[in-house]
N, C-alpha and C. Protein backbone atom coordinates (compact mmCIF):
# COMPACT_ATOMS: atom_id res chain seq x y z
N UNK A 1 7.81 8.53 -7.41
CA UNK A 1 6.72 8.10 -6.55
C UNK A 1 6.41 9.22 -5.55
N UNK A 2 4.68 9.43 -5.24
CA UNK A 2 4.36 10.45 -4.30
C UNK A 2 5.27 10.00 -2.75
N UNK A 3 4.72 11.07 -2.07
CA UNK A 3 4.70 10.99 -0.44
C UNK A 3 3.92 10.07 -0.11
N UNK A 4 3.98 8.73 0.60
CA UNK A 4 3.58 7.86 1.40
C UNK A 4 2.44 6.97 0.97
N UNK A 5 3.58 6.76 -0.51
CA UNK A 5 3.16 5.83 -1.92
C UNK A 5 3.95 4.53 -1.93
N UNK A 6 3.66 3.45 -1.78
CA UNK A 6 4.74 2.22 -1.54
C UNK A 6 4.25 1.30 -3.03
N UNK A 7 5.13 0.73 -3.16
CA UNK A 7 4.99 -0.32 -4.47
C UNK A 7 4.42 -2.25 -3.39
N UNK A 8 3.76 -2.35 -3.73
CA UNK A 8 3.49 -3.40 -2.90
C UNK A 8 3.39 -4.91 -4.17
N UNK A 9 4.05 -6.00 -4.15
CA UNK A 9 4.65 -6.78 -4.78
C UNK A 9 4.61 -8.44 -4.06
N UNK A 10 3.42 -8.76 -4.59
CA UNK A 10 3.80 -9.93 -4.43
C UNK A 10 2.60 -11.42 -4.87
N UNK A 11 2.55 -12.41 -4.18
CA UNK A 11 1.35 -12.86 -4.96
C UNK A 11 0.37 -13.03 -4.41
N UNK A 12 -0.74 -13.15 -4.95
CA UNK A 12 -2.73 -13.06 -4.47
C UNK A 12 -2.52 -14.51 -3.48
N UNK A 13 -3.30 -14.23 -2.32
CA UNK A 13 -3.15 -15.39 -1.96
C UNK A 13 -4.88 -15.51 -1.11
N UNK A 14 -5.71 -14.61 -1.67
CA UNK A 14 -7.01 -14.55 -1.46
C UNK A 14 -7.65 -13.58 -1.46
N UNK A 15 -9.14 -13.39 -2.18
CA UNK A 15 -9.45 -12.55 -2.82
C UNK A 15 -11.04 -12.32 -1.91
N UNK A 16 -11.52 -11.00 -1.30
CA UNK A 16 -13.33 -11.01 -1.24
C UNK A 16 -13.67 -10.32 -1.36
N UNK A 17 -15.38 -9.93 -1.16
CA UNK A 17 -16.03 -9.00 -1.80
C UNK A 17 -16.84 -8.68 -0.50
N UNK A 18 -17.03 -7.55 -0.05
CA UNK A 18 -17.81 -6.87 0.91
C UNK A 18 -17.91 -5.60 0.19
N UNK A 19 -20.11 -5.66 0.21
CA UNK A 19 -20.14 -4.54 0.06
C UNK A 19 -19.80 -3.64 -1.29
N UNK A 20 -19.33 -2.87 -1.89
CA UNK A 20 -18.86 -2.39 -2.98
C UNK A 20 -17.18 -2.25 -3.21
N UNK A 21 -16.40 -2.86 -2.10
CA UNK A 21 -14.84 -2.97 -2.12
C UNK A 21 -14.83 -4.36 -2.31
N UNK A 22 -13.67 -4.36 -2.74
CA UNK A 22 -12.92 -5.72 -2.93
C UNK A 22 -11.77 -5.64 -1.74
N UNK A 23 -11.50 -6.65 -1.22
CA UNK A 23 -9.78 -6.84 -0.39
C UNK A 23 -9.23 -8.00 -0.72
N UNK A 24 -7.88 -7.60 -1.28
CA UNK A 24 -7.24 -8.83 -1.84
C UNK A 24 -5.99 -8.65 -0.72
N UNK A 25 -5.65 -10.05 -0.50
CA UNK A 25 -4.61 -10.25 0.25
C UNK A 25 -3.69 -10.82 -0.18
N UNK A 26 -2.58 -9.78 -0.59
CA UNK A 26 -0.89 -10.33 -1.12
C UNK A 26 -0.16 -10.87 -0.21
N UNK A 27 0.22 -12.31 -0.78
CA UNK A 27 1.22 -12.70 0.26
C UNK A 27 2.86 -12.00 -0.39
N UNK A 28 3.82 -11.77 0.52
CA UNK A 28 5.14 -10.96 0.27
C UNK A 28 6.24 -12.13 0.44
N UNK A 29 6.99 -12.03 -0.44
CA UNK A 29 7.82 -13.08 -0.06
C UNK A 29 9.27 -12.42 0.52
N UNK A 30 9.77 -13.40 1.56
CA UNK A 30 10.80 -13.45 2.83
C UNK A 30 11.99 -13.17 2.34
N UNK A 31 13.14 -12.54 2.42
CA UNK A 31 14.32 -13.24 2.27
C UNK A 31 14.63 -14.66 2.18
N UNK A 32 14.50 -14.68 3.62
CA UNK A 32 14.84 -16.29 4.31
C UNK A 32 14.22 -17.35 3.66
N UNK A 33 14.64 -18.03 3.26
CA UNK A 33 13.76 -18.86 2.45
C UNK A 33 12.76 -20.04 3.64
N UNK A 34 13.37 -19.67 4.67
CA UNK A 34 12.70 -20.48 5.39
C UNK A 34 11.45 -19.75 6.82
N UNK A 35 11.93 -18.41 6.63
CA UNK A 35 10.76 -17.56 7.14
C UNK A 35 9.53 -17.70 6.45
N UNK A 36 8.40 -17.72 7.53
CA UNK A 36 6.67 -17.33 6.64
C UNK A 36 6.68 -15.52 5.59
N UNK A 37 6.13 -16.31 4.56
CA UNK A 37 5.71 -14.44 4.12
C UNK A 37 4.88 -14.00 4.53
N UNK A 38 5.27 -12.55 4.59
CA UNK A 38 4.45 -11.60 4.72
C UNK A 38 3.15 -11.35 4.31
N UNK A 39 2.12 -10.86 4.41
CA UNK A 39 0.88 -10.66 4.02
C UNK A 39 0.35 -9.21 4.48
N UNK A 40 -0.18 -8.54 3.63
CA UNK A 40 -1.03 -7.33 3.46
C UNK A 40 -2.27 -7.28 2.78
N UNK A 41 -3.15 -6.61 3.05
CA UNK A 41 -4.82 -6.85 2.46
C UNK A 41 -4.43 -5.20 1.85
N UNK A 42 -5.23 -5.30 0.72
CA UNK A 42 -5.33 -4.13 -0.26
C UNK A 42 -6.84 -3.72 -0.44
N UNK A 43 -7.34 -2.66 -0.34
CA UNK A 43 -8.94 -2.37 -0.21
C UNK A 43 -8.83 -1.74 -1.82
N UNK A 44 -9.90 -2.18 -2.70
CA UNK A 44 -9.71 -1.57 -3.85
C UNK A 44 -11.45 -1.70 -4.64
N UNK A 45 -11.68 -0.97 -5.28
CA UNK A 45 -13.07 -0.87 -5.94
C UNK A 45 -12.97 -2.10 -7.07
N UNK A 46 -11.77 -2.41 -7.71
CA UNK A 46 -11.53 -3.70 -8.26
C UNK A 46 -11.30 -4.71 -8.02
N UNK A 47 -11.28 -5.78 -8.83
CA UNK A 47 -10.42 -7.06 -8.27
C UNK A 47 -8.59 -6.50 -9.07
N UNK A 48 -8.23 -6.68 -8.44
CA UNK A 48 -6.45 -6.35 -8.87
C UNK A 48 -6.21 -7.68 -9.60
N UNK A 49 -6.25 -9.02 -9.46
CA UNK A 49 -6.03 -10.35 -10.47
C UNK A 49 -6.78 -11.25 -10.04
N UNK A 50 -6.35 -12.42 -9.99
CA UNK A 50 -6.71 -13.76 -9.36
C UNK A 50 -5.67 -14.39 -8.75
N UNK A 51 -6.27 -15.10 -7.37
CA UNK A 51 -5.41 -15.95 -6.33
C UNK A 51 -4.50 -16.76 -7.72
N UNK A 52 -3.45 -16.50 -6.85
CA UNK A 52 -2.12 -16.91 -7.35
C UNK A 52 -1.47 -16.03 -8.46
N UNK A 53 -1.69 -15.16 -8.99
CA UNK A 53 -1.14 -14.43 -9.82
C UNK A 53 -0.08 -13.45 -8.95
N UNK A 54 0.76 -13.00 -9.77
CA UNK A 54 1.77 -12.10 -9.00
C UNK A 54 1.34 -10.38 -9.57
N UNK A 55 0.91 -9.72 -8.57
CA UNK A 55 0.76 -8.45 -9.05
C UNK A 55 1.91 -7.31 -8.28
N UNK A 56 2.18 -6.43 -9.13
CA UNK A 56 2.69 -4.85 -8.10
C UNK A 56 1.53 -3.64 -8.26
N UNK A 57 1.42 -3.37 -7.16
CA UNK A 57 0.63 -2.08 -7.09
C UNK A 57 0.96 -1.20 -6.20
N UNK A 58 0.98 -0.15 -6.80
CA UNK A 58 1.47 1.59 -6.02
C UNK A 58 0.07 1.63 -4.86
N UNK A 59 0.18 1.60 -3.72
CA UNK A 59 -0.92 1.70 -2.82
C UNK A 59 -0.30 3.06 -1.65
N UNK A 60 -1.39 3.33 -0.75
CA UNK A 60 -1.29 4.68 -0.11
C UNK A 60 -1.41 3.17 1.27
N UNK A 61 -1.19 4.09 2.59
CA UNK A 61 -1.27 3.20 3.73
C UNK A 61 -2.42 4.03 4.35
N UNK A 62 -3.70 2.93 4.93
CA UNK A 62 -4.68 3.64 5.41
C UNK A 62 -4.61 2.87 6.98
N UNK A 63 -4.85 3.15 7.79
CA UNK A 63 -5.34 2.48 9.20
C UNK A 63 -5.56 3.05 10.83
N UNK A 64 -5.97 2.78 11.65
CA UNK A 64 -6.43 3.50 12.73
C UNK A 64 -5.74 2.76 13.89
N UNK A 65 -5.55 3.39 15.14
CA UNK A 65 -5.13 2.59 16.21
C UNK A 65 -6.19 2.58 17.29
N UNK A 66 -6.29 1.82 17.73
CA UNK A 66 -7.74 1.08 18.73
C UNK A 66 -7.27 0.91 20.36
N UNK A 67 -7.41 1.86 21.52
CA UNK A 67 -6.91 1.76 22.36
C UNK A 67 -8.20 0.57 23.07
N UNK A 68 -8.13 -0.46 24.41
CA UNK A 68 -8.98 -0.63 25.12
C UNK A 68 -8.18 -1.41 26.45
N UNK A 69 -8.98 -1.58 27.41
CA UNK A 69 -8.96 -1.85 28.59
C UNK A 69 -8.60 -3.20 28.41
N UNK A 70 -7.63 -3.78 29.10
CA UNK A 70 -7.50 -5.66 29.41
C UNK A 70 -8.11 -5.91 30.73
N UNK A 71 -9.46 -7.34 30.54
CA UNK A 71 -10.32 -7.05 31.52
C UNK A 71 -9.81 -8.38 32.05
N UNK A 72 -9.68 -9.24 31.23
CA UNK A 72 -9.07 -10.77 31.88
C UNK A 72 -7.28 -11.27 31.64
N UNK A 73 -7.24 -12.28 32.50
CA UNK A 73 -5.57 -12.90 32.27
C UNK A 73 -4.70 -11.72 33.54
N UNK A 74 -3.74 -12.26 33.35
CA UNK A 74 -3.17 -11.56 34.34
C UNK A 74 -2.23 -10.57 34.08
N UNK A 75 -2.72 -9.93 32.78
CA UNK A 75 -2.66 -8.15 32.65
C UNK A 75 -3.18 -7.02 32.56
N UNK A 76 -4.34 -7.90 33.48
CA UNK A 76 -5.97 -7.40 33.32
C UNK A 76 -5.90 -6.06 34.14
N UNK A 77 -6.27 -4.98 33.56
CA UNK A 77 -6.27 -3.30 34.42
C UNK A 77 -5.17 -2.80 33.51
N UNK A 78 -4.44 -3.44 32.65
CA UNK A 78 -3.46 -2.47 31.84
C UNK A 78 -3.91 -2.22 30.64
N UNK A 79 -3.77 -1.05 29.91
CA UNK A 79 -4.45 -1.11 28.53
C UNK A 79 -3.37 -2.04 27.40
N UNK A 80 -4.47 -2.04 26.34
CA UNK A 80 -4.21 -2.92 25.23
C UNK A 80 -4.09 -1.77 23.99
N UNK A 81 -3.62 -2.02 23.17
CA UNK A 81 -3.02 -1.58 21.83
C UNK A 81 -3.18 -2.34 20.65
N UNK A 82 -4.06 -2.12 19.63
CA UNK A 82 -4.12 -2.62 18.02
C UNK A 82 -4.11 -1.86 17.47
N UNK A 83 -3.10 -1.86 16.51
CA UNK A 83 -2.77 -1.10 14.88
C UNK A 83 -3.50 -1.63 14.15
N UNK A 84 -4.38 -0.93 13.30
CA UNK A 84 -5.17 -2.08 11.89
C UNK A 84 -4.10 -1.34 10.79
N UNK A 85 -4.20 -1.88 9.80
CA UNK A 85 -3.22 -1.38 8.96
C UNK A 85 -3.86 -2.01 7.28
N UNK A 86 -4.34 -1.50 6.22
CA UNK A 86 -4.58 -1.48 5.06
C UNK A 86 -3.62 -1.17 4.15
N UNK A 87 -3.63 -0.80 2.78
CA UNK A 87 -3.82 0.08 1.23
C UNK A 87 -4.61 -0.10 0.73
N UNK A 88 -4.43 1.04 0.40
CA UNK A 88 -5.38 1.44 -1.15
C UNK A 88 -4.36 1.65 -2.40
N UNK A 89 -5.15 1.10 -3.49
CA UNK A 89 -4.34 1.27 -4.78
C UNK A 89 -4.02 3.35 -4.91
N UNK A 90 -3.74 3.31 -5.71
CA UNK A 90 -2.90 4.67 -6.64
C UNK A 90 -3.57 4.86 -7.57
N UNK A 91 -3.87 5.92 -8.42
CA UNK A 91 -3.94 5.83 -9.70
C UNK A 91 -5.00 4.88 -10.43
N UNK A 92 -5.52 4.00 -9.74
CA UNK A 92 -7.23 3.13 -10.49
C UNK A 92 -8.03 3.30 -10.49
């Protein structure tokens, strides 16, 4: 496997269409059997399966970090922090 190539594994748990991409969202399953799974959205020019099917796909990690100002609540004047975080397939 390349440099900052992950195998991503698990099952469709919703599928849409914007635009000329598809984003399917794999849910990941827990150890714990009693923890929530995980979930990741995959940006891809295909559909990868159908909700509920179990797929693996080699994906790259794409995403940006979003600084801004907190204007209300009472941490208002400190900045705020969001990671967005994607993949993209490999090889399709």
């Amino acid at each position: 496997m390349s440099v900052n190539v992950i195998a991503v594994e698990g099952r469709i748990g919703h599928v849409e269409r914007y635009q000329d991409k598809v984003y399917t969202e794999v849910l990941i399953p827990e150890e714990d059997a009693y923890a929530a799974p995980g979930c990741v959205k995959i940006e891809s020019d295909q559909e990868l399966g159908s909700v509920g099917q179990v797929i693996t796909v080699d994906c790259k990690p794409r995403g940006y970090v979003r600084t801004f100002r907190l204007t209300q609540g009472h941490k208002a004047g400190q900045n705020g922090r969001e990671v967005r975080t994607w993949f993209v397939p490999v090889g399709r």
